[in-house]
N, C-alpha and C. Protein backbone atom coordinates (compact mmCIF):
# COMPACT_ATOMS: atom_id res chain seq x y z
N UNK A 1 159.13 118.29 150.62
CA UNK A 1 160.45 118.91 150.66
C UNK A 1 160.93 119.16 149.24
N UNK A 2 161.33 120.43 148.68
CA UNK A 2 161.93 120.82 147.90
C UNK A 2 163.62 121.32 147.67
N UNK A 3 164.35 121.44 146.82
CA UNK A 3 165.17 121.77 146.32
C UNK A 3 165.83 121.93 145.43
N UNK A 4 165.79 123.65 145.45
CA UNK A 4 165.88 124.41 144.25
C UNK A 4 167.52 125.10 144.43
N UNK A 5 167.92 124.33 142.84
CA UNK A 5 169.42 124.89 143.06
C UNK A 5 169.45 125.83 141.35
N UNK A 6 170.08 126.93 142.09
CA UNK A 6 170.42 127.66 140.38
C UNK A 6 172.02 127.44 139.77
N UNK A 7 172.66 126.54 140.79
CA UNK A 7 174.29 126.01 140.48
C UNK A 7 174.42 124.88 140.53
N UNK A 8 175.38 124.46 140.87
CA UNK A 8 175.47 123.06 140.92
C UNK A 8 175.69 122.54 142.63
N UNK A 9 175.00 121.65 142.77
CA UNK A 9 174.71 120.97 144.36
C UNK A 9 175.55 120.19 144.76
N UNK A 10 176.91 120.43 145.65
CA UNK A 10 177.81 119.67 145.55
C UNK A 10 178.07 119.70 146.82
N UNK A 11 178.94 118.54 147.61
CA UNK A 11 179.02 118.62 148.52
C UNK A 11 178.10 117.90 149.82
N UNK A 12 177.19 116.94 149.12
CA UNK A 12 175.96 116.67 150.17
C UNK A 12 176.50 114.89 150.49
N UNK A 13 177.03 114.42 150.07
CA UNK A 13 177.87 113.06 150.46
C UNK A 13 178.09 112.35 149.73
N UNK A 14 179.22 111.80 150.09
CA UNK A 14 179.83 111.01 149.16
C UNK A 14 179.48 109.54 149.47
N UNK A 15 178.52 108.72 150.08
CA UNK A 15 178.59 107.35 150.54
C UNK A 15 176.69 107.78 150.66
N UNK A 16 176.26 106.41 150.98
CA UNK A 16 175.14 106.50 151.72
C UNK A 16 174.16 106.39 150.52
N UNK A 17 172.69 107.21 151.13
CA UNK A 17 171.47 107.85 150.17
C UNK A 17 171.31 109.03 150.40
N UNK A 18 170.81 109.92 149.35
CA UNK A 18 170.60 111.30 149.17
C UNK A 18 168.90 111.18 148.52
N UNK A 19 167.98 111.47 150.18
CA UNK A 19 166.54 111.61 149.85
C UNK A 19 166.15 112.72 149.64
N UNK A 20 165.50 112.93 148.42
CA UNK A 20 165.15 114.20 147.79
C UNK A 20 163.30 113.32 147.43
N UNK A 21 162.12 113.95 147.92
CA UNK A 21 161.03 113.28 148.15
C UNK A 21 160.74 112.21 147.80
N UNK A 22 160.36 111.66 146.98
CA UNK A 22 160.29 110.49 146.31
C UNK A 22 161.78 109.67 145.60
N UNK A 23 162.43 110.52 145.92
CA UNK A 23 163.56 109.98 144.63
C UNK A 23 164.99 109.68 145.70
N UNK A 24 165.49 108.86 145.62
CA UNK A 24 166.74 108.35 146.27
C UNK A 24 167.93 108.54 145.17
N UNK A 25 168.68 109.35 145.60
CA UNK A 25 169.87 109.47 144.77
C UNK A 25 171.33 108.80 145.94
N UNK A 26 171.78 107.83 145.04
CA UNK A 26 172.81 106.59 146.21
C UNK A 26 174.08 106.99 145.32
N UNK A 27 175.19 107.81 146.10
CA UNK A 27 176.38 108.00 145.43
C UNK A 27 177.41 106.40 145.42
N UNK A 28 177.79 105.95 144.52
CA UNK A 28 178.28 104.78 144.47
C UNK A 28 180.44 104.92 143.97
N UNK A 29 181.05 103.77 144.04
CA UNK A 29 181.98 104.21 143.31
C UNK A 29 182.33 104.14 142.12
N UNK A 30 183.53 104.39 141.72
CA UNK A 30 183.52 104.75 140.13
C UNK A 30 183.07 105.39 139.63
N UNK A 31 182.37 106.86 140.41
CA UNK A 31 182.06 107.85 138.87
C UNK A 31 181.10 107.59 138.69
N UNK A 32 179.87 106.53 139.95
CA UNK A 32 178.81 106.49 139.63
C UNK A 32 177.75 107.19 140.33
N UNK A 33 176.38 107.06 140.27
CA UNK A 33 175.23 107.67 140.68
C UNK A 33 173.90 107.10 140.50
N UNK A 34 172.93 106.93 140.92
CA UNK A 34 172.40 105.94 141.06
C UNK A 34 171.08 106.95 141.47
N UNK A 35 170.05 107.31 140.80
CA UNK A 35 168.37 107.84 141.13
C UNK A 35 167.31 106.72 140.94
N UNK A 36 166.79 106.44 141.49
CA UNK A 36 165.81 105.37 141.96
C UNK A 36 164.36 106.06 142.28
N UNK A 37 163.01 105.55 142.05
CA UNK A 37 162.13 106.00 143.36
C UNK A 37 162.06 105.16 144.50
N UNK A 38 161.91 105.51 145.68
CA UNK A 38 162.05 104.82 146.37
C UNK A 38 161.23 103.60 146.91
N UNK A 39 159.75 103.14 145.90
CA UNK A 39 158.63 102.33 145.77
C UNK A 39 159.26 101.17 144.46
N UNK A 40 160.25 101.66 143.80
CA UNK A 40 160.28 100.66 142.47
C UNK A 40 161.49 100.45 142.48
N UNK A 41 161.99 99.45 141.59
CA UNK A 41 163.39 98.85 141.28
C UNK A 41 163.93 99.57 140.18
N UNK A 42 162.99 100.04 139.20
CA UNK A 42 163.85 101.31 138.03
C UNK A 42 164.82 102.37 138.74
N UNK A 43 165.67 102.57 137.94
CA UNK A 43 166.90 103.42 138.27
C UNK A 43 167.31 104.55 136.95
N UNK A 44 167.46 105.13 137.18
CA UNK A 44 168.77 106.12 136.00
C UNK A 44 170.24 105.97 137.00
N UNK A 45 171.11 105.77 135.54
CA UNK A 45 172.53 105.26 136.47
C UNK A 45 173.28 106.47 135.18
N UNK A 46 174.09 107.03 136.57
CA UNK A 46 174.83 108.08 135.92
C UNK A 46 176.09 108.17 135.76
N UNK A 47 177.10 107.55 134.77
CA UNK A 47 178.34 106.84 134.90
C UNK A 47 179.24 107.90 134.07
N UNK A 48 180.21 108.67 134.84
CA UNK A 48 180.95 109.51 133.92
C UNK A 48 179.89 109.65 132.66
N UNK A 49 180.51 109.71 131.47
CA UNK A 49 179.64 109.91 129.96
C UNK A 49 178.79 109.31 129.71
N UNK A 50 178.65 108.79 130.34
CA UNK A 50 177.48 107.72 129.94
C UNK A 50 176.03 107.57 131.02
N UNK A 51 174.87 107.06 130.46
CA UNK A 51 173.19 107.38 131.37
C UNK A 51 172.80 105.81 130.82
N UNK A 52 172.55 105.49 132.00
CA UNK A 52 171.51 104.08 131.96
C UNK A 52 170.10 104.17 132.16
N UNK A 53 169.33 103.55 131.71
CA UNK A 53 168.32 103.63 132.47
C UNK A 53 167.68 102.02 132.44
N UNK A 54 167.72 101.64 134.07
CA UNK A 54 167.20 100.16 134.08
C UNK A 54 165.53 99.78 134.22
N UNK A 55 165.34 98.85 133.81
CA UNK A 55 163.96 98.56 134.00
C UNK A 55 163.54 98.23 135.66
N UNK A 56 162.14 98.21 135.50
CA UNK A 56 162.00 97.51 137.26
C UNK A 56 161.93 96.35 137.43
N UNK A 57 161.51 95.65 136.25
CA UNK A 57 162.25 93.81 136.30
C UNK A 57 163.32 93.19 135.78
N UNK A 58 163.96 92.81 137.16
CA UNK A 58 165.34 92.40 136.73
C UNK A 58 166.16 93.25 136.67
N UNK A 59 166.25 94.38 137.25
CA UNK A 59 167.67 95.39 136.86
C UNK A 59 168.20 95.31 135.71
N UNK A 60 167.38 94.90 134.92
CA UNK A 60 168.31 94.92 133.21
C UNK A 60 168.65 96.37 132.59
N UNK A 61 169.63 96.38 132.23
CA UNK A 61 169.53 97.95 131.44
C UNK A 61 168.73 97.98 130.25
N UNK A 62 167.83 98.68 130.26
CA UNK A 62 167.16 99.13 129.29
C UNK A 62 167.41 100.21 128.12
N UNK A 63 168.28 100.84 128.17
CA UNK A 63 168.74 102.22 127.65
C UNK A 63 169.89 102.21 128.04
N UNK A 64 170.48 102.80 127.28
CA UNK A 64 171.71 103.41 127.27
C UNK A 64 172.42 104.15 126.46
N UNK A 65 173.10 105.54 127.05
CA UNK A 65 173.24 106.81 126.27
C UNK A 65 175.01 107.53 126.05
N UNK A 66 175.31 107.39 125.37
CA UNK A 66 177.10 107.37 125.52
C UNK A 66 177.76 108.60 125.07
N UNK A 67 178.50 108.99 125.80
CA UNK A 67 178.92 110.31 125.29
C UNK A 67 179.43 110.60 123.48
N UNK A 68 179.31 109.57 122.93
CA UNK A 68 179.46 109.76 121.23
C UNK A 68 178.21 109.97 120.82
N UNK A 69 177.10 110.08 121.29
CA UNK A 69 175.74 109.94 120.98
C UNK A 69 174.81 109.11 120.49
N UNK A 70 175.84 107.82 121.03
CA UNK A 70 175.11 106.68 120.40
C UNK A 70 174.21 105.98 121.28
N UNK A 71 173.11 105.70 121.44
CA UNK A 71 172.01 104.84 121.95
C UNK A 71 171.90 103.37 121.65
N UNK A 72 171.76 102.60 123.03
CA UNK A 72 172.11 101.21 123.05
C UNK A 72 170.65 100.55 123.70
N UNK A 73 169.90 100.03 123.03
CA UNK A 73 168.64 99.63 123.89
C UNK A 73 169.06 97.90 124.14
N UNK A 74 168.31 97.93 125.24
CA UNK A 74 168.41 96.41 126.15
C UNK A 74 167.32 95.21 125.45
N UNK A 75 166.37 96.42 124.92
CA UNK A 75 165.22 95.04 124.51
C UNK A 75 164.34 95.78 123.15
N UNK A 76 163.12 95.65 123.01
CA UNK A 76 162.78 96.01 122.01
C UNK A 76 162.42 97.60 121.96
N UNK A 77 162.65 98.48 120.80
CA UNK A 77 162.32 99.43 120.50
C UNK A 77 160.64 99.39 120.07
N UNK A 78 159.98 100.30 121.19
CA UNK A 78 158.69 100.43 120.70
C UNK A 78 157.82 101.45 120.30
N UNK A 79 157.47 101.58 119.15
CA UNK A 79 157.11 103.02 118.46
C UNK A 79 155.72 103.00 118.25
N UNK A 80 155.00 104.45 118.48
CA UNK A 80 153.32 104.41 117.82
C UNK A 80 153.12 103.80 116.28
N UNK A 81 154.15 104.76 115.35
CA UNK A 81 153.91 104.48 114.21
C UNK A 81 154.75 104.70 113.17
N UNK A 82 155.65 106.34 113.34
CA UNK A 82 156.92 106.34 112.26
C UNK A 82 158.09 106.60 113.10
N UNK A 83 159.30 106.09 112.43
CA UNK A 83 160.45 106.77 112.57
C UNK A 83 160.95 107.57 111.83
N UNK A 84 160.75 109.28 112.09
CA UNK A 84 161.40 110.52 111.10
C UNK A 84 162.71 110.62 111.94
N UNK A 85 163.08 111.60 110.65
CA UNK A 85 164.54 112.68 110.83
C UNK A 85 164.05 113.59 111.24
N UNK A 86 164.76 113.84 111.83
CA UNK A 86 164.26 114.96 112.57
C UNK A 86 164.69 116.27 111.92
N UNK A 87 165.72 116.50 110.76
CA UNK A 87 165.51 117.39 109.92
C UNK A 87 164.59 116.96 108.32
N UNK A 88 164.46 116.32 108.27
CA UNK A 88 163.03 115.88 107.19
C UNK A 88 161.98 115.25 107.43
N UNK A 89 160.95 115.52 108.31
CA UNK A 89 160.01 115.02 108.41
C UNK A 89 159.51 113.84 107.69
N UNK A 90 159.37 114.01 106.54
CA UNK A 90 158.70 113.91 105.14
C UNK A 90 159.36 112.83 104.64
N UNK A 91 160.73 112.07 105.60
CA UNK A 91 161.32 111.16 105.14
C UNK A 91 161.21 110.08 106.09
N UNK A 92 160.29 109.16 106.36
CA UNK A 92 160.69 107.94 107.29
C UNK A 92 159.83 106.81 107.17
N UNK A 93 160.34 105.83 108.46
CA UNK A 93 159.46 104.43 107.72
C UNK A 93 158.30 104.65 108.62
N UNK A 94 157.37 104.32 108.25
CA UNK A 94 155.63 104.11 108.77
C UNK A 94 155.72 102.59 109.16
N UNK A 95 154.89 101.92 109.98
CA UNK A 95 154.59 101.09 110.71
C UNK A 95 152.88 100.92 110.56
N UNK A 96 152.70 100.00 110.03
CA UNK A 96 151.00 99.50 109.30
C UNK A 96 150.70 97.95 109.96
N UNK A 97 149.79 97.50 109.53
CA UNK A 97 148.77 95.92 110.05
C UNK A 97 150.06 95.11 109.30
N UNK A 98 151.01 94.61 109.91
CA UNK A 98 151.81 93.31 109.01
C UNK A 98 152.74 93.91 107.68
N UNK A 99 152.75 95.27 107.97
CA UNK A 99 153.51 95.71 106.77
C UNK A 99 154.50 97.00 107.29
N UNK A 100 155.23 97.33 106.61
CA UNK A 100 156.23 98.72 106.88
C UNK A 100 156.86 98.88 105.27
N UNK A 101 156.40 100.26 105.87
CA UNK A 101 157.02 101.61 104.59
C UNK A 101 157.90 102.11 104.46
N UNK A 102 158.60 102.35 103.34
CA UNK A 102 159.56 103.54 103.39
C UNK A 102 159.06 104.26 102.62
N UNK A 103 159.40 105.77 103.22
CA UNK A 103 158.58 106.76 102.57
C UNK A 103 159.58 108.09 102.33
N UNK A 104 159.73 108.94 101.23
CA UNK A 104 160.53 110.06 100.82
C UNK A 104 160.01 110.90 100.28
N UNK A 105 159.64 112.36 100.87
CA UNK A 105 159.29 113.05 100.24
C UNK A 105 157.34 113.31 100.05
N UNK A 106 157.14 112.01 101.87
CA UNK A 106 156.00 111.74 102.24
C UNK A 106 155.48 110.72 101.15
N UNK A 107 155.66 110.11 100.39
CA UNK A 107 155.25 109.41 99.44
C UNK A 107 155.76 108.01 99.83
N UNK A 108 154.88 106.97 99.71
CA UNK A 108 155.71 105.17 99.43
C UNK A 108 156.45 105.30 98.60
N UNK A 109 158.11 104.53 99.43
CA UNK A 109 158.77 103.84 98.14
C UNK A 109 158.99 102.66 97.61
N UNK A 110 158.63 101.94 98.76
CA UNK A 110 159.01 100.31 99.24
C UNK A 110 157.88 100.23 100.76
N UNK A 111 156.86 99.29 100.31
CA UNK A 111 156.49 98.12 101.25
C UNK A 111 156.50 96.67 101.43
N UNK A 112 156.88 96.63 102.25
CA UNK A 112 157.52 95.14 102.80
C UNK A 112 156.18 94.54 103.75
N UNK A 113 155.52 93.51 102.84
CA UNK A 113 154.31 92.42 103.88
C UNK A 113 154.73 91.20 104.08
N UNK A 114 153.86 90.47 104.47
CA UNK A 114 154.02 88.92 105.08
C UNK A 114 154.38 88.53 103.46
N UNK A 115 153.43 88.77 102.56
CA UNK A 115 153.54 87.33 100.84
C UNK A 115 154.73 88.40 100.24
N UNK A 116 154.74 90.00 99.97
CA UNK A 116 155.45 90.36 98.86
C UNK A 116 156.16 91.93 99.65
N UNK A 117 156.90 92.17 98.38
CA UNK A 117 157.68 93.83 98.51
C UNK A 117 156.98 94.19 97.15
N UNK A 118 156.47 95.21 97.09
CA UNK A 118 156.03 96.53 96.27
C UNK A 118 157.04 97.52 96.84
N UNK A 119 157.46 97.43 95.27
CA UNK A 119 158.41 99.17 94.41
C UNK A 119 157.33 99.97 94.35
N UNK A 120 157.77 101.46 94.82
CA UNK A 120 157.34 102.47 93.66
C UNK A 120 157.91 103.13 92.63
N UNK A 121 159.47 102.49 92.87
CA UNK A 121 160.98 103.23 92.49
C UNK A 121 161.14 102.39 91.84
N UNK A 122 162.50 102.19 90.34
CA UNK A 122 163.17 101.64 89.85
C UNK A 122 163.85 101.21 91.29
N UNK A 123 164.52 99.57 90.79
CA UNK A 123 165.47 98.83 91.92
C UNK A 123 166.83 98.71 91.31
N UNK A 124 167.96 99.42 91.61
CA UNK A 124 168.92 99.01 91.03
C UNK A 124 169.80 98.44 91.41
N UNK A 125 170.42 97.27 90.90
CA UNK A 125 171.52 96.41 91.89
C UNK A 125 172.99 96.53 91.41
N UNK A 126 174.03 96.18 91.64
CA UNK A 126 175.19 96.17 91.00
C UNK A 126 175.21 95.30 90.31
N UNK A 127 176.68 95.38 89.46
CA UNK A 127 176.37 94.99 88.30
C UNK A 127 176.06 93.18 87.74
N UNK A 128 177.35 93.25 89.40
CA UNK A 128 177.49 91.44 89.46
C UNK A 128 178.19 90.58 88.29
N UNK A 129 178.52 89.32 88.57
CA UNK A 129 179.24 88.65 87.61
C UNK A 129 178.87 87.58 87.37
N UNK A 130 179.23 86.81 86.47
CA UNK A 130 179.07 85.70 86.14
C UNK A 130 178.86 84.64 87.57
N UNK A 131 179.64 84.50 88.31
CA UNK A 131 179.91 83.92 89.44
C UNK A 131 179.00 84.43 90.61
N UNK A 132 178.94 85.76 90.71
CA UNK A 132 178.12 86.26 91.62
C UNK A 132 176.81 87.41 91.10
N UNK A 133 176.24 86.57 90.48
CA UNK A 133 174.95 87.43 89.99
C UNK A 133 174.44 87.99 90.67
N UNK A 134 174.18 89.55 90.50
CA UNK A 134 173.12 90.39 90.91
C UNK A 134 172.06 90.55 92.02
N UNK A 135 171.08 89.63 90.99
CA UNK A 135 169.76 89.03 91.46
C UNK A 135 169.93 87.72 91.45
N UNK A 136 169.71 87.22 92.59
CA UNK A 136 169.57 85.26 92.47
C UNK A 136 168.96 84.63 93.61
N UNK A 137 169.48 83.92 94.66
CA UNK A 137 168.78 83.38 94.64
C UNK A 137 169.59 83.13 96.67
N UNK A 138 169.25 82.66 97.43
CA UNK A 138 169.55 82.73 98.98
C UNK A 138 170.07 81.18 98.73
N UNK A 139 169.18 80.41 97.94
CA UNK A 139 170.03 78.80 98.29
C UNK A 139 170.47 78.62 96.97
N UNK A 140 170.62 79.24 96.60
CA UNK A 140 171.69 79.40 94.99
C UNK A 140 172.51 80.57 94.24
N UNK A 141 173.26 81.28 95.09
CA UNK A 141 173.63 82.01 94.83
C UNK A 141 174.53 82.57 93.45
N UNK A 142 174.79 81.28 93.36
CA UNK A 142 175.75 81.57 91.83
C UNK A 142 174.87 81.36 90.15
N UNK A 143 173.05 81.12 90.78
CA UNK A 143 172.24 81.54 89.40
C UNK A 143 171.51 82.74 89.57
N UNK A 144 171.53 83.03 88.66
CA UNK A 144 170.68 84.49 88.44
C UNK A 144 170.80 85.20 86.93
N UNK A 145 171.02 86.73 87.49
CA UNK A 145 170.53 87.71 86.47
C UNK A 145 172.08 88.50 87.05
N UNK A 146 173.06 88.90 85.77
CA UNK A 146 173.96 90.04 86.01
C UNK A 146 174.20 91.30 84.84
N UNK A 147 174.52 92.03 84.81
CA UNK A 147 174.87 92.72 83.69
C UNK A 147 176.41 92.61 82.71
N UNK A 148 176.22 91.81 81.75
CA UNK A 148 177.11 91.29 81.18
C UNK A 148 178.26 92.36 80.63
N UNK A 149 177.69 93.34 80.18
CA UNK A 149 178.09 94.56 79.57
C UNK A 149 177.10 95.70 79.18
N UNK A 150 177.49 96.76 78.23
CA UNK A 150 176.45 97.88 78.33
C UNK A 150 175.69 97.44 77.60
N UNK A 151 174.39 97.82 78.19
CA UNK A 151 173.22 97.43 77.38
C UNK A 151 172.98 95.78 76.96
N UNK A 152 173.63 94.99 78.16
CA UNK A 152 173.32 93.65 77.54
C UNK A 152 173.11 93.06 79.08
N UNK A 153 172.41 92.07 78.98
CA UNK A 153 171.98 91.28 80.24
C UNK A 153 172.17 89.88 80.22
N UNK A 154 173.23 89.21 80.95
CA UNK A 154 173.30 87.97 81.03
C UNK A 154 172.53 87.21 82.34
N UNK A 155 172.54 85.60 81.89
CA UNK A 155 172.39 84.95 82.88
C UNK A 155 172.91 83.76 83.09
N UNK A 156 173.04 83.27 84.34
CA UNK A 156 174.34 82.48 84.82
C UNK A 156 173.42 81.34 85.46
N UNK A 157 173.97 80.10 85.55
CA UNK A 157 173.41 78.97 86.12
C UNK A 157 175.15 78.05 86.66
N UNK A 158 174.70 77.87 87.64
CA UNK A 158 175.55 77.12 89.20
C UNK A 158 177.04 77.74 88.31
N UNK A 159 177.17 79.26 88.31
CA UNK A 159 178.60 79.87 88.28
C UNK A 159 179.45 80.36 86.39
N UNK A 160 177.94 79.52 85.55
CA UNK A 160 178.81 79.49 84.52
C UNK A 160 177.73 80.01 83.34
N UNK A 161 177.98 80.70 82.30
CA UNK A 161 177.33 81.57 81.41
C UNK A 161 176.56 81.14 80.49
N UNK A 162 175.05 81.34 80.85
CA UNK A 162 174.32 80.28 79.54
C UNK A 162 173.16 81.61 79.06
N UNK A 163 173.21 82.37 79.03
CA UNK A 163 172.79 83.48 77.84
C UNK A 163 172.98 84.57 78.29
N UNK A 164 173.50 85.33 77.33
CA UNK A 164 173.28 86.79 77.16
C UNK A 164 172.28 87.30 75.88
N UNK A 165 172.00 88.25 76.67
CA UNK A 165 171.09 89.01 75.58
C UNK A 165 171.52 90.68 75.29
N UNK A 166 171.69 90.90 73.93
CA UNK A 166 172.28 92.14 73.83
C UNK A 166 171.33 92.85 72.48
N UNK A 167 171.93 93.97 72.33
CA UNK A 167 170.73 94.70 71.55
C UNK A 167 170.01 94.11 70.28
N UNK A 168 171.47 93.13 69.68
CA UNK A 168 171.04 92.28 68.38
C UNK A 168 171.45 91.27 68.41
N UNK A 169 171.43 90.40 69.44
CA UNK A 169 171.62 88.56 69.32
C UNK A 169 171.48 88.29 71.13
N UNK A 170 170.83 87.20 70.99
CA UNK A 170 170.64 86.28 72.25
C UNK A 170 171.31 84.91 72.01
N UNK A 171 172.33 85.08 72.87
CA UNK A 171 173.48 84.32 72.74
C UNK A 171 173.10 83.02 73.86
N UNK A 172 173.08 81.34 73.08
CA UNK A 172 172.98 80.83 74.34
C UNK A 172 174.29 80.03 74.69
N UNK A 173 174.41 79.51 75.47
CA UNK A 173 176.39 79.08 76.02
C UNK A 173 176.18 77.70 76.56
N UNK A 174 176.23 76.72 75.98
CA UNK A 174 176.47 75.19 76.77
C UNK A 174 177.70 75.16 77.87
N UNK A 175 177.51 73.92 78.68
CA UNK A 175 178.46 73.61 79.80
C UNK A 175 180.25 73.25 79.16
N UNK A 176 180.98 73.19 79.68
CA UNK A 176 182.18 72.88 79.56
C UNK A 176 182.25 71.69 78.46
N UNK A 177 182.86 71.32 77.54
CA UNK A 177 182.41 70.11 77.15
C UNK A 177 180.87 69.33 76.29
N UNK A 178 180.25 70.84 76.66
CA UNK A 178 178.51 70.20 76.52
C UNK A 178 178.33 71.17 75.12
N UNK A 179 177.33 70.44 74.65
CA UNK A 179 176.33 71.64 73.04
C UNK A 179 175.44 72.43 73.60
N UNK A 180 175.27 74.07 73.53
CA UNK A 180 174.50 74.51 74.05
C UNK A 180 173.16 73.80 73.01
N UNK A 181 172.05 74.02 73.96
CA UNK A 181 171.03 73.90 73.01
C UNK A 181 169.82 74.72 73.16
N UNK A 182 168.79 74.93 72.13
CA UNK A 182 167.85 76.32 72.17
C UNK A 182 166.47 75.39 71.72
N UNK A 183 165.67 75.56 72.86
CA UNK A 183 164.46 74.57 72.91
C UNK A 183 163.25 75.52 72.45
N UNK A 184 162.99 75.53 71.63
CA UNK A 184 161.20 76.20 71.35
C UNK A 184 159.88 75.05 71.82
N UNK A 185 159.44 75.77 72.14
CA UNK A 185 158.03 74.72 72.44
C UNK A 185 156.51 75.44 71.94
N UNK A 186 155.65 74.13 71.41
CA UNK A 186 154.93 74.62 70.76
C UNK A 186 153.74 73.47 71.01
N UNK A 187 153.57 73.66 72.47
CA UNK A 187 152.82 72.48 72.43
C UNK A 187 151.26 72.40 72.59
N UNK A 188 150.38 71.39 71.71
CA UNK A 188 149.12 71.50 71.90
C UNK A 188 148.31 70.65 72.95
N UNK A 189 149.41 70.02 73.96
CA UNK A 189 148.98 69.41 75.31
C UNK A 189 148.63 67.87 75.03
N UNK A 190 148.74 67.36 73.72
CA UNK A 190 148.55 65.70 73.50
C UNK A 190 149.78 64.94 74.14
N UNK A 191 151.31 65.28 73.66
CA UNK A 191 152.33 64.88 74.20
C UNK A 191 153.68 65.57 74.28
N UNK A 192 154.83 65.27 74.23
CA UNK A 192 155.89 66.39 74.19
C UNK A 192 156.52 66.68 72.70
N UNK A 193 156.00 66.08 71.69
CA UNK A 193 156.22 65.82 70.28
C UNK A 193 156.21 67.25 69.34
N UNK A 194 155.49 68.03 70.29
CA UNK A 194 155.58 69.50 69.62
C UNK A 194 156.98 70.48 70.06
N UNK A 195 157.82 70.50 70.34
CA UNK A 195 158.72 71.03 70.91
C UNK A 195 159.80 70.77 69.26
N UNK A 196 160.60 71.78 69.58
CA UNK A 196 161.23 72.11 68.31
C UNK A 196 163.09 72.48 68.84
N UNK A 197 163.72 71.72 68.54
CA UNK A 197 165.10 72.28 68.85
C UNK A 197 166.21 72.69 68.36
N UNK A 198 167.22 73.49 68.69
CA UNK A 198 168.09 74.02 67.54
C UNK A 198 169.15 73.53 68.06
């Protein structure tokens, strides 16, 4: 059994099931709609603006499509291999053995593996502060690397300023109260007696 409409099909009931060969369409309330096959538990659910689509285990929603055009998945997104734009090809991430790419202009810019990240790009971070460095650290956040000023690079330990380096002096900064101090080492591995301090 077929049916072929060139308008819109209206009028066939409001309650019940609507068998169209394989496919059960169950008008529900609220603005809903409900296509099923009639062998499986998957559904497309047709809710005012919005499209579901459930899995066949568990009635979970799997999908979901909203009249802003935003897409809501239930479980994992599963892809062959890239995700493009669909107006730049030439721009998206690749999917590899334990690794993923970003790629611009079809070229690597950044891969991310199990041990490391490989640049192909300069990395640039903000500028950061004394207090909240830059680059640092997940269980230490207040040591690192910030940009002190132009052309000069400081670095910070637990919040507080112990060198900068600028085009003509490397400045080092003791604790509150404390002598900074500037350790050279020069050692030939007998004991610690070679070390030199300022």
């Amino acid at each position: 059994t077929q049916i072929t409409s060139v308008g819109t099909l209206t009028g066939l009931a409001s309650s019940g099931t609507i068998v169209l060969g394989d496919l059960d369409i169950i008008p529900t309330s609220s603005n809903v709609s409900v296509i099923k096959h009639d062998s499986g538990s998957g559904s497309l659910t047709l809710q005012g603006d919005q499209v579901n689509i459930k899995n066949r285990a568990g009635d979970e929603t799997g999908l979901s499509y909203n009249d802003g055009g935003g897409v809501t998945f239930g479980g994992d997104l599963l892809v062959p291999q890239y995700i493009k734009h669909v107006g730049d090809t030439d721009c998206h991430i690749e999917f590899g053995t334990d690794e993923i790419k970003l790629r611009t202009g079809d070229s690597s810019r950044l891969i991310a593996r199990d041990a490391n990240v490989e640049t192909y790009v300069p990395v640039l971070g903000s500028d950061g502060s004394v207090s909240a460095p830059s680059f640092g650290f997940s269980s230490d956040t207040n040591t690192g690397m910030y940009k002190e000023g132009t052309d000069s690079i400081g670095f910070t330990r637990d919040g507080e300023k112990t060198v900068v380096i600028t085009a003509n002096q490397l400045g080092v900064f003791g604790g509150e109260g404390d002598h900074a101090k500037f350790i050279m080492y020069a050692d030939e591995g007998d004991d610690d007696n070679d070390k030199y301090r300022i």
